[in-house]
C-alpha atoms as a PDB file:
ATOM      1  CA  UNK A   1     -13.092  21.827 -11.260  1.00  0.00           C
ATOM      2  CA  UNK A   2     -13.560  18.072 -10.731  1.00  0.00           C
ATOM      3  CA  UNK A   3     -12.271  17.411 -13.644  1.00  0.00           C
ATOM      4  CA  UNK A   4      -8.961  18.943 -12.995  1.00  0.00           C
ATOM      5  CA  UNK A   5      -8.605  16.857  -9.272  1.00  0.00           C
ATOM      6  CA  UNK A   6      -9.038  13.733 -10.707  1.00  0.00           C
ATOM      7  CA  UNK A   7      -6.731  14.773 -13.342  1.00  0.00           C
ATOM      8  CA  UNK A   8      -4.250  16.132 -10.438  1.00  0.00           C
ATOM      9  CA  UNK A   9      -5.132  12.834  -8.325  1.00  0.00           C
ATOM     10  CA  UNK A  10      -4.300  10.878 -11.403  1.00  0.00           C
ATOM     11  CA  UNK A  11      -0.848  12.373 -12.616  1.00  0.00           C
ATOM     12  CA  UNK A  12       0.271  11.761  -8.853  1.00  0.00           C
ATOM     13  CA  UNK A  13      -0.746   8.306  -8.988  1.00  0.00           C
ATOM     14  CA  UNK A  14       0.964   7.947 -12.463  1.00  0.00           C
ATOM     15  CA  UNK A  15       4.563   9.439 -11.240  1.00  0.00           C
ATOM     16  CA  UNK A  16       3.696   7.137  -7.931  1.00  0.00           C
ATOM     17  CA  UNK A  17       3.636   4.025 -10.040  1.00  0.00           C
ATOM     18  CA  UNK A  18       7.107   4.827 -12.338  1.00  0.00           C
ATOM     19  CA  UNK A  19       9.061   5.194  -8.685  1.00  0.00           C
ATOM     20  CA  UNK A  20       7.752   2.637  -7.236  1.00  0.00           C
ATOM     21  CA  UNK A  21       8.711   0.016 -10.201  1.00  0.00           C
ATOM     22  CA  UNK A  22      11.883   2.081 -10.536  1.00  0.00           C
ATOM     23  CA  UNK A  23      12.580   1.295  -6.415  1.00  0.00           C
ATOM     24  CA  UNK A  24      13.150  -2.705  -6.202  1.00  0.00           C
ATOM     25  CA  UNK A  25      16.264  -2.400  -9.152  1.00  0.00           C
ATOM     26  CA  UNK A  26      17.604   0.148  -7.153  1.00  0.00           C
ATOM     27  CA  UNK A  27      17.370  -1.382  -3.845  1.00  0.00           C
ATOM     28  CA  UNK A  28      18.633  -5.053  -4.911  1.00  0.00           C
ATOM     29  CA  UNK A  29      21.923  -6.167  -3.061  1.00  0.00           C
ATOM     30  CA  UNK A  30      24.966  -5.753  -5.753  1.00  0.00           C
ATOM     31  CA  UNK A  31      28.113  -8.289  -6.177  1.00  0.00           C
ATOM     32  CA  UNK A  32      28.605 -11.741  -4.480  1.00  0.00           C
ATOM     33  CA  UNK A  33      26.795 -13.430  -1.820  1.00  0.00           C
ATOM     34  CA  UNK A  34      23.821 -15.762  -1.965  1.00  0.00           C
ATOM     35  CA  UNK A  35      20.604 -15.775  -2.522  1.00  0.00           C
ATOM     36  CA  UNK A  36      20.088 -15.761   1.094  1.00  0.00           C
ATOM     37  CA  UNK A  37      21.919 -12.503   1.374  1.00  0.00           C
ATOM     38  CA  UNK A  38      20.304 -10.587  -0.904  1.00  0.00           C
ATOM     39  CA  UNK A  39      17.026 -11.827   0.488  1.00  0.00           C
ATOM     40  CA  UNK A  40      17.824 -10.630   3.939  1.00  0.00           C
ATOM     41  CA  UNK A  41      18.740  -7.274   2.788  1.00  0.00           C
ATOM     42  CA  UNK A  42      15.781  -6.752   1.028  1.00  0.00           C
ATOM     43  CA  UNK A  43      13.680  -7.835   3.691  1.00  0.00           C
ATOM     44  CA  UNK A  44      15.692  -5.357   5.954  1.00  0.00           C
ATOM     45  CA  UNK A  45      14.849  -2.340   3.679  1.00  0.00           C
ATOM     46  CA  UNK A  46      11.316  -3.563   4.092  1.00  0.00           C
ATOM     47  CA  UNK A  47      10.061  -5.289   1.236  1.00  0.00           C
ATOM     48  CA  UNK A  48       7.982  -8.351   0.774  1.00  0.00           C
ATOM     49  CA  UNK A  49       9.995 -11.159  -0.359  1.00  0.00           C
ATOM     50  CA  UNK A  50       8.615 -13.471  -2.914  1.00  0.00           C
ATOM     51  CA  UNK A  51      11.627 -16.285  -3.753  1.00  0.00           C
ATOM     52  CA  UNK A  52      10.949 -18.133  -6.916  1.00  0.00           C
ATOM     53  CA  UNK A  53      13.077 -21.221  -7.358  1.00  0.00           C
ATOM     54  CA  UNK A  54      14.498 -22.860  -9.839  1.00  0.00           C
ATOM     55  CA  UNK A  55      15.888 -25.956  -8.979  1.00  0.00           C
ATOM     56  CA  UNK A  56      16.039 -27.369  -5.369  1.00  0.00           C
ATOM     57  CA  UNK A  57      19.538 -25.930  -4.203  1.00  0.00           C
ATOM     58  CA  UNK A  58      19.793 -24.656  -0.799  1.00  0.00           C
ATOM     59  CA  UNK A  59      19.366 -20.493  -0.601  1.00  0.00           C
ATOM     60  CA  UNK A  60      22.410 -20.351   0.741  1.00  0.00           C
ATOM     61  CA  UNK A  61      24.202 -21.605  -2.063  1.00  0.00           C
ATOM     62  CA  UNK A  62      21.826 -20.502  -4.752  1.00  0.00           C
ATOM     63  CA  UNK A  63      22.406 -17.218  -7.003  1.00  0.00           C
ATOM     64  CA  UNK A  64      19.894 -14.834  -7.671  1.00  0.00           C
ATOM     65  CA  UNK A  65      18.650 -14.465 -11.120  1.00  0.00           C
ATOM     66  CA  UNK A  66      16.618 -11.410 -11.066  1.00  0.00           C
ATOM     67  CA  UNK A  67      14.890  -9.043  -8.081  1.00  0.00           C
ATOM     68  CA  UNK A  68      11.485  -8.113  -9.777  1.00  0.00           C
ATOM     69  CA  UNK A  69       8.951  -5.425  -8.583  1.00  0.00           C
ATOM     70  CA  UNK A  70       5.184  -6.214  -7.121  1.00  0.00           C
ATOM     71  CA  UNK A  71       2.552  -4.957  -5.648  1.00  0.00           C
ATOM     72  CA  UNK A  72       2.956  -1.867  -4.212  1.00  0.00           C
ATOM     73  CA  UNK A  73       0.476  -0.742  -1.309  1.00  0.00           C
ATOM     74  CA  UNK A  74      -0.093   2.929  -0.507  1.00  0.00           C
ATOM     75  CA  UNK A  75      -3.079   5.027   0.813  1.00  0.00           C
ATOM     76  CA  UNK A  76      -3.771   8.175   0.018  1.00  0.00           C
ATOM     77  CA  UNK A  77      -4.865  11.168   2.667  1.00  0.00           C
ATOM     78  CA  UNK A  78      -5.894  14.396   2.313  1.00  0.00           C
ATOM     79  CA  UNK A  79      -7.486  15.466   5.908  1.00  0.00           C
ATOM     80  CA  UNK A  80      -8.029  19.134   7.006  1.00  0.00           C
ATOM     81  CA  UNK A  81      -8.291  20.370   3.896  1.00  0.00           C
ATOM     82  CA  UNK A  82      -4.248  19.944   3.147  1.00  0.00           C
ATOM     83  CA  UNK A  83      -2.426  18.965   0.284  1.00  0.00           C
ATOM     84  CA  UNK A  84      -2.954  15.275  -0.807  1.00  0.00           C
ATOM     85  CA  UNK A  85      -0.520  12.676   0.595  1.00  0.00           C
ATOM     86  CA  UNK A  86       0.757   9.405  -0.252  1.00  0.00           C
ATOM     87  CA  UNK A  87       2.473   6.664   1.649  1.00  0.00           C
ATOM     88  CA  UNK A  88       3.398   3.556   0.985  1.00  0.00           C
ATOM     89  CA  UNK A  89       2.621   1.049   3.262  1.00  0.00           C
ATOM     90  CA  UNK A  90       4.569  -1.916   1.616  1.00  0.00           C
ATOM     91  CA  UNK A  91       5.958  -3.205  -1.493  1.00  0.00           C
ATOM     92  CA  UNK A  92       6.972  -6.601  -2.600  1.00  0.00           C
ATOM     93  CA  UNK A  93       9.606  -8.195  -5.150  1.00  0.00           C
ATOM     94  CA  UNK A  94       9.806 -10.936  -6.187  1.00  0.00           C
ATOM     95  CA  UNK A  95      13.604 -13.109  -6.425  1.00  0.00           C
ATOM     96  CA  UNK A  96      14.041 -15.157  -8.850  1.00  0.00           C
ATOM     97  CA  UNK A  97      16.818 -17.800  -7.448  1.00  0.00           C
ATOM     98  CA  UNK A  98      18.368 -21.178  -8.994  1.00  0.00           C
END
């Protein structure tokens, strides 16, 4: 029977991991605008924002390169006996700007 939680615990965690790398390309600002744009936007969806640069141009008149996933931080509760749930309690990208 333990055998089969951990295995249960473990698929969850598994299908957590492919949506959560699958999120950031989803959520990254499409079309023109600057660097600084699509850094505020992701920052107002919530993530963590991580800006590697290449180059020392302004973010305001930089272009973004590529919108990466990180880290993703989520606990895990099961109290009174329910099922198991998972939240995430952040999630970073990282922006690759030059």
């Amino acid at each position: 029977m333990k055998k089969f939680g951990f295995a249960t615990v473990l698929a969850g965690g598994l299908a957590a991991a492919v949506i959560g790398l699958a999120s950031p390309a989803d959520a990254a600002p499409s079309g023109p605008g600057s660097a600084q744009d699509t850094i505020s936007q992701l920052q107002q969806q919530g993530y963590n924002v991580i800006v590697n640069r290449i180059g020392d141009t302004p973010l305001d008149q930089a272009t973004v390169v590529a919108v990466r996933p990180g880290q993703t931080h989520e606990t895990t509760d099961s109290r009174g006996g329910g099922s198991i749930k998972t939240t995430v309690t952040s999630q970073t990208v990282y922006v690759d700007v030059k």
